[in-house]
Protein backbone atom coordinates (compact mmCIF):
# COMPACT_ATOMS: atom_id res chain seq x y z
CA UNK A 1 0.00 0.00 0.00
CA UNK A 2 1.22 3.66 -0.73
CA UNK A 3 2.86 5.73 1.87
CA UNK A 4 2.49 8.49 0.02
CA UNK A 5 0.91 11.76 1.61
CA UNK A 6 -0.53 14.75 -0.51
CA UNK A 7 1.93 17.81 0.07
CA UNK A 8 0.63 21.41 -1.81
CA UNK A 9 3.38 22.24 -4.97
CA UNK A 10 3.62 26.16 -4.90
CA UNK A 11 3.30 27.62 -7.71
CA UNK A 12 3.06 31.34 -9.22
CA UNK A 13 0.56 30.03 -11.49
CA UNK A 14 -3.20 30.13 -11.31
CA UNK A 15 -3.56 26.70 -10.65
CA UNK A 16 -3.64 23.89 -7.44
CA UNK A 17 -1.15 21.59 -7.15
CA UNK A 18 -1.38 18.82 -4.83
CA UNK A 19 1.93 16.01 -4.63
CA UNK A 20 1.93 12.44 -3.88
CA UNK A 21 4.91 10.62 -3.91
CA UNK A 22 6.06 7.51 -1.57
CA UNK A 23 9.08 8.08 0.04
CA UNK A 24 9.89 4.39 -0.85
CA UNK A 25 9.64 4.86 -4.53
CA UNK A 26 13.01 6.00 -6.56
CA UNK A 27 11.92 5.89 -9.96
CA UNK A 28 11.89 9.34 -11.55
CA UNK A 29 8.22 8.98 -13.65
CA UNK A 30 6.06 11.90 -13.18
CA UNK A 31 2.30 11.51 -13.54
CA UNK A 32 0.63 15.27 -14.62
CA UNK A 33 -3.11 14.64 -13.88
CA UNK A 34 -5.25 17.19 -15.39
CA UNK A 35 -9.37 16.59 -14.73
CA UNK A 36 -12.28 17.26 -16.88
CA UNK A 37 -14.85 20.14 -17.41
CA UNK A 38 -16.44 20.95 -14.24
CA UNK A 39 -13.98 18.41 -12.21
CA UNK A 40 -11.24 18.63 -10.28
CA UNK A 41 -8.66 16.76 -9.30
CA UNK A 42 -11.11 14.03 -7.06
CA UNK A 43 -11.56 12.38 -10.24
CA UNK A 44 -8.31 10.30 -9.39
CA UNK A 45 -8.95 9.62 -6.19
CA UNK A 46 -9.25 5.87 -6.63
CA UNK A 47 -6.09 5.88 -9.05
CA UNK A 48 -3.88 8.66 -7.55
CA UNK A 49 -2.36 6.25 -4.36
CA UNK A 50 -1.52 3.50 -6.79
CA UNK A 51 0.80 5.79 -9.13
CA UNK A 52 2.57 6.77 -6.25
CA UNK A 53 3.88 3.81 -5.83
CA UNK A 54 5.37 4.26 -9.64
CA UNK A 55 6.62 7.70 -9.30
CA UNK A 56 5.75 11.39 -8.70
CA UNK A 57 1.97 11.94 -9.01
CA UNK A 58 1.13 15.83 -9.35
CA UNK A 59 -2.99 16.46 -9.36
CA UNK A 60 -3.77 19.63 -10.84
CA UNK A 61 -6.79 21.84 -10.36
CA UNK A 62 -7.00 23.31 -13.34
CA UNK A 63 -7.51 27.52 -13.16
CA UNK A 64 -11.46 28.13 -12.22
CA UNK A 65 -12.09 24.93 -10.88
CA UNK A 66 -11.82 22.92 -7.44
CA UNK A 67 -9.01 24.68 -5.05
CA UNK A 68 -7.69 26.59 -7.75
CA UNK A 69 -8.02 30.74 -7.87
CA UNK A 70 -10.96 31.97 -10.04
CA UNK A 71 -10.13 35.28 -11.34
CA UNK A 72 -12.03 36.67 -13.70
CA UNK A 73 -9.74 37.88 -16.27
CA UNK A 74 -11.16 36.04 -19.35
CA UNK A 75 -8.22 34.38 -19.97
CA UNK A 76 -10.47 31.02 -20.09
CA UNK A 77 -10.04 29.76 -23.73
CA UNK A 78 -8.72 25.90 -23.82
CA UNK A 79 -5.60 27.22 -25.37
CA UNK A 80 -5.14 29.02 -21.99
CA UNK A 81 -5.32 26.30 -19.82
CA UNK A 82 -2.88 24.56 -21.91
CA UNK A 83 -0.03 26.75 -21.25
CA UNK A 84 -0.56 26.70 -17.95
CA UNK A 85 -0.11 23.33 -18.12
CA UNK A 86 2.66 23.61 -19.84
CA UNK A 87 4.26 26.73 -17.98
CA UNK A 88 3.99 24.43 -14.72
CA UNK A 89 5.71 21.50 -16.90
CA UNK A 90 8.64 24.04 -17.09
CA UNK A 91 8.59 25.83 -13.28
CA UNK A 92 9.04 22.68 -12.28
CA UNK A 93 11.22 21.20 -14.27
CA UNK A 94 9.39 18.07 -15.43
CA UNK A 95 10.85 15.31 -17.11
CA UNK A 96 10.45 11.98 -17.60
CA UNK A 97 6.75 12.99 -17.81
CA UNK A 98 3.38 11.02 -18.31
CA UNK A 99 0.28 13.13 -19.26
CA UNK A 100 -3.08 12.04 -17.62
CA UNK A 101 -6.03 13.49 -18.54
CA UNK A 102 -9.40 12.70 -18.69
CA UNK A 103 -12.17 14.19 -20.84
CA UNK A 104 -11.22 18.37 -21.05
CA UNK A 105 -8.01 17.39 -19.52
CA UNK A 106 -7.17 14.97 -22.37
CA UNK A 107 -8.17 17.13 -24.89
CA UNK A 108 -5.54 19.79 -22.91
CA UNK A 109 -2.92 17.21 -23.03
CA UNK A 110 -3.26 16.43 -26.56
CA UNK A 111 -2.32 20.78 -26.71
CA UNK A 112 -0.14 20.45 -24.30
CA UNK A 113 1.79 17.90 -25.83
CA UNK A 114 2.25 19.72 -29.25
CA UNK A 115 3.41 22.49 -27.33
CA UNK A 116 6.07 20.79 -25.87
CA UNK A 117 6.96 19.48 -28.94
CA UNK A 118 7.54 23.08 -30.25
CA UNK A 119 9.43 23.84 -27.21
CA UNK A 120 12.35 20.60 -28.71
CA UNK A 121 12.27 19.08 -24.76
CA UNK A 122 12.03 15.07 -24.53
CA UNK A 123 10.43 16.19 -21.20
CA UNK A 124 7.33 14.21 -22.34
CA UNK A 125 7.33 10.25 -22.04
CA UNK A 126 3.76 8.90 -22.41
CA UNK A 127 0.45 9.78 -22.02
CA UNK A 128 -2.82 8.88 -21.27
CA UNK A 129 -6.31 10.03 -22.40
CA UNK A 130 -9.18 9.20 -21.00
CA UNK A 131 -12.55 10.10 -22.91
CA UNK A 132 -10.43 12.82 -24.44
CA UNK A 133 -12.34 15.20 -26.75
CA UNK A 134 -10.07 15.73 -30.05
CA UNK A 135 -12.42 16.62 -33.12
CA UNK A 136 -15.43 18.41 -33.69
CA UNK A 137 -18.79 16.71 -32.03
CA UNK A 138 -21.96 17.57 -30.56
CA UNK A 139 -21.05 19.32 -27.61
CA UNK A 140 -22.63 18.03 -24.28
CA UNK A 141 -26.29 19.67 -23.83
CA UNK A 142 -24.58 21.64 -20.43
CA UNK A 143 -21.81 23.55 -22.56
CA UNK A 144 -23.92 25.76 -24.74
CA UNK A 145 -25.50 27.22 -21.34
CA UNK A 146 -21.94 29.10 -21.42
CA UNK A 147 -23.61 31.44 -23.50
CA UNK A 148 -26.46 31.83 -21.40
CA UNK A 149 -24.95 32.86 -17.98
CA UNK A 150 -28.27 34.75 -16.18
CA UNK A 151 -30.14 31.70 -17.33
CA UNK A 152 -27.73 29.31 -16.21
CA UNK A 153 -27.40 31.42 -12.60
CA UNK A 154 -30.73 31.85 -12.02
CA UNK A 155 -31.18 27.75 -12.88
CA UNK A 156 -28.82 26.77 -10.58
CA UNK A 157 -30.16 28.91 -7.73
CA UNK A 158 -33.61 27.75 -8.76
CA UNK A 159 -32.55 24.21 -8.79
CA UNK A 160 -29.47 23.82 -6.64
CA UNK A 161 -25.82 23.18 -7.81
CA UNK A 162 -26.31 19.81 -6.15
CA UNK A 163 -29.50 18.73 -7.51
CA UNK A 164 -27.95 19.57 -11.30
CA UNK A 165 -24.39 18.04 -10.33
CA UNK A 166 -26.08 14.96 -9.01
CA UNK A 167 -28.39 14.76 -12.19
CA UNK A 168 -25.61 15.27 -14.24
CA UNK A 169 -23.58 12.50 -12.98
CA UNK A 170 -25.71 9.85 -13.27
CA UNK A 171 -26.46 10.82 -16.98
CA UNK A 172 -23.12 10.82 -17.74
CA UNK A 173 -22.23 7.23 -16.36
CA UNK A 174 -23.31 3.85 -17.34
CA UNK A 175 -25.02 3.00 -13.63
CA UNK A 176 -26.50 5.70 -13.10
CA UNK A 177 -27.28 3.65 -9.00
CA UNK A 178 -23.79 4.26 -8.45
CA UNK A 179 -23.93 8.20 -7.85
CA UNK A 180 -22.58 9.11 -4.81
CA UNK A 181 -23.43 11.72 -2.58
CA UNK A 182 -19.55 12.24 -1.58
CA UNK A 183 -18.91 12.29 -5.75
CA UNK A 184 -21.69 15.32 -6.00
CA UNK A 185 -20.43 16.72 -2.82
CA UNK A 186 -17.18 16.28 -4.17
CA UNK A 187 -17.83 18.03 -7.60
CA UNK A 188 -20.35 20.82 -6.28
CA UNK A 189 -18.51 22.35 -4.03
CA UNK A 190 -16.69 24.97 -5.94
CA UNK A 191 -19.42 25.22 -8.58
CA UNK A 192 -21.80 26.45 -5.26
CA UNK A 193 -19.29 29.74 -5.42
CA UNK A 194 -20.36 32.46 -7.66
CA UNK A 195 -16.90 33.02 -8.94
CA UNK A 196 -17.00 28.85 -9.37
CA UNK A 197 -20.07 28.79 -11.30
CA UNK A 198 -18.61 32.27 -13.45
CA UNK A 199 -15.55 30.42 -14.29
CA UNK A 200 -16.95 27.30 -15.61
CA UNK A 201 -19.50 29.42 -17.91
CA UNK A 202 -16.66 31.29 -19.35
CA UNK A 203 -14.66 28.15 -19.68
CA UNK A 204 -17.61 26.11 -21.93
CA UNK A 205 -18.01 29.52 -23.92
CA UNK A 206 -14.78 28.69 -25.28
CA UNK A 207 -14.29 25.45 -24.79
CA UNK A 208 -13.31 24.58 -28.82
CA UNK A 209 -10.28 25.69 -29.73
CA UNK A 210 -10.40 28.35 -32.33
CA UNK A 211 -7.43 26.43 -34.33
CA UNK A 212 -8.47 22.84 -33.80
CA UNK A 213 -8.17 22.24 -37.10
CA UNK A 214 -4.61 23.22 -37.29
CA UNK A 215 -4.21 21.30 -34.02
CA UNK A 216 -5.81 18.03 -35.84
CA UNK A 217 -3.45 18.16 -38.63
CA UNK A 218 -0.76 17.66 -35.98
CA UNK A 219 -1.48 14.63 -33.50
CA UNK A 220 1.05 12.51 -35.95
CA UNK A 221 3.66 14.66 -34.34
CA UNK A 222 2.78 13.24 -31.09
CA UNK A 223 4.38 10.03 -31.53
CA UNK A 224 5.16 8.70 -27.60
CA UNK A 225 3.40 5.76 -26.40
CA UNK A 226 -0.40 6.43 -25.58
CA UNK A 227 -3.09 5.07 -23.70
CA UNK A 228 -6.63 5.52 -25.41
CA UNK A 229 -9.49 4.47 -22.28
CA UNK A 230 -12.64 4.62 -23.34
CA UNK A 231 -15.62 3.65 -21.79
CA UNK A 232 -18.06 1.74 -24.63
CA UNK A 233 -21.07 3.61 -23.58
CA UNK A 234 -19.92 7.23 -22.91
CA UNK A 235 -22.36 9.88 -24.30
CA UNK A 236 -19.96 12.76 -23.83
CA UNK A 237 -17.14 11.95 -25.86
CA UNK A 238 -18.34 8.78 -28.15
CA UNK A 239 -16.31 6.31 -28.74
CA UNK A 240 -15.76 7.11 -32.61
CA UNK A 241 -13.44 10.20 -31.17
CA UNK A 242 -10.78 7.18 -29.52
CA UNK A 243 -11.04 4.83 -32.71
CA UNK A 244 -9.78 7.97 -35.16
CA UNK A 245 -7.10 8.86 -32.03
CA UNK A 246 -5.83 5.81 -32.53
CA UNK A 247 -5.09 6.25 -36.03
CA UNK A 248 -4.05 9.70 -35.66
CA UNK A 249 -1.96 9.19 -33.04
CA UNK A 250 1.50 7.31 -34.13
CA UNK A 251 2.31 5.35 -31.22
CA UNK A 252 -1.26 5.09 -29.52
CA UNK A 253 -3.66 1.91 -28.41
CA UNK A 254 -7.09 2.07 -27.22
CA UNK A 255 -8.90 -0.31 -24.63
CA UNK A 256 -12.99 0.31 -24.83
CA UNK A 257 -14.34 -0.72 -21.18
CA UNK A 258 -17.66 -2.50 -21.36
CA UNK A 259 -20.82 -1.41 -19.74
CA UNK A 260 -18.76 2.29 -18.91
CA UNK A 261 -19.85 5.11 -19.39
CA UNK A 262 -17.90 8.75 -19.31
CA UNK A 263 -15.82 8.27 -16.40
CA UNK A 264 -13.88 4.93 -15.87
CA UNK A 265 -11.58 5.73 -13.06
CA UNK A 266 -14.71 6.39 -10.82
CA UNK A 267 -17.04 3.93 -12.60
CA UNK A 268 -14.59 0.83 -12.71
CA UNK A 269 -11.37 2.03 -10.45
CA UNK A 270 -10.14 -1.41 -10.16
CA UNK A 271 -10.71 -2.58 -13.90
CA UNK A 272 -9.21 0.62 -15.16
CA UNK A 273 -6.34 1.35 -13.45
CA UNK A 274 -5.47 -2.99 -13.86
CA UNK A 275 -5.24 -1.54 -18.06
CA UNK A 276 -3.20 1.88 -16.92
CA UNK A 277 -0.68 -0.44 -14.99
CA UNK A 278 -0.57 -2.42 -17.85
CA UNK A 279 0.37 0.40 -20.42
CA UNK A 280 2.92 1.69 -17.85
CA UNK A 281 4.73 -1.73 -17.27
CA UNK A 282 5.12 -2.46 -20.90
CA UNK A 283 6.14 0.73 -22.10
CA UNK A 284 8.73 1.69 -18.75
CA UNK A 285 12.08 1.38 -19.38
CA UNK A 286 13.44 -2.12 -17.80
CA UNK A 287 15.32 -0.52 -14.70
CA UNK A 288 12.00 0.94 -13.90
CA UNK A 289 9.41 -1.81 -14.02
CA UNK A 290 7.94 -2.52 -10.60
């Protein structure tokens, strides 16, 4: 079992940081684990203590969501959560680094990762995308509400932040019986803030990158092993997005989870992280298999 006890990273960027490494573990693998729209960093809960025993786990809040500040500057646009991510890549001085991100987050990792490549740093290793979105789809029926933020304020004081988190949840899963109240509780919280509930409208107003095109064109570039986890039944990002990915995307394979729906490390924790550890073990170098 890990040892390994969260520590907060400081960092001059808008963003929380939270460390987990096991004192007993020597390998030099960071894991960068970047959450979805809405989420925050308690999406890994289940998966966070096991890649500690691996190597340096780093769960990020992403700017306007969970602990993280919420300033409202406008500076919202997915290509501006990217370069945070990347920024923090560099004040810290990551290398040997796997990217982790599920749903938004993978979709910021796939940025993230051309990015680096134009920066001509190995710093990045692998990554892993869960439920990533990568091409144009029908956007989830929540997003467009960006646009409507005294509509979508007045709902959610009319309704609750709870009642529309919980409701949410369980129509974004497969079993919808296996909502939690600690996973709304968990994921309401910092929507239940005005300055919460600003920042996620002004991050779904923009939430397509204005160049995805351009970034399309370029996942071939991205050619480090990759992790494709899909649940079969997600209605947020459909599967078809991971079956193109893993043509796009040189070096990448994808495992479809049966009877899953948008969120595998909280729907099947076990059964998802037993195909993460796989990925890891067969592509980490041979002094640093476990």
């Amino acid at each position: 079992m890990s040892r390994a006890r969260p520590e907060i990273v400081s960092t001059s960027l808008p963003l929380h940081v939270t460390e987990l490494r096991d004192p007993g573990v020597t390998s030099t693998d960071v894991f960068l684990m970047v959450h979805g729209y809405a989420g925050s960093s308690y999406t890994w809960h289940h998966w966070s203590p096991k890649l500690a025993e691996r190597g340096r786990v780093l769960l990020v809040d992403l700017k306007g969501f969970g602990e993280a500040p919420k300033p409202d500057d406008g500076r919202y646009r997915t290509t501006d959560l990217a370069d945070l991510i990347v920024e923090l890549v560099r004040e810290l001085d990551l290398w040997r680094l796997t990217l982790v991100g599920h749903s938004l987050g993978g979709g910021l990792s796939l940025i993230s990762a051309l990015r680096l490549i134009d920066q001509r740093e190995q710093r990045l290793d692998r990554m892993v995308l869960v439920a990533a979105p990568a091409y144009r789809q029908r956007l989830p029926p929540l997003v467009p509400l960006s646009n409507l933020p005294t509509f979508s304020s007045l709902t959610a004081k009319a309704l609750g932040v709870r009642t529309i988190v919980r409701s949410v949840l369980r129509s974004i899963v497969f079993d919808r019986e296996r909502v939690t109240e600690e996973q709304v509780e968990a994921y309401a919280r910092a929507l239940e803030e005005p300055e919460g509930l600003r920042a996620a409208m002004d991050v779904g107003r923009s939430i397509v990158p204005d160049n995805l095109d351009d970034l399309v064109r370029r996942y071939p570039e991205i050619d480090v092993p990759t992790l494709l986890l899909w649940g079969e039944q997600d209605p947020v990002i459909p599967l078809w997005v991971g079956e193109r990915l893993a043509d796009d995307l040189p070096r990448a394979r994808l495992v479809v989870m049966p009877e899953c729906g948008h969120v595998p490390p909280e729907e099947h924790p076990d059964a998802s992280f037993a195909h993460l550890a796989a990925f890891l073990d067969e592509t980490a170098p041979a002094t640093d298999t476990p």
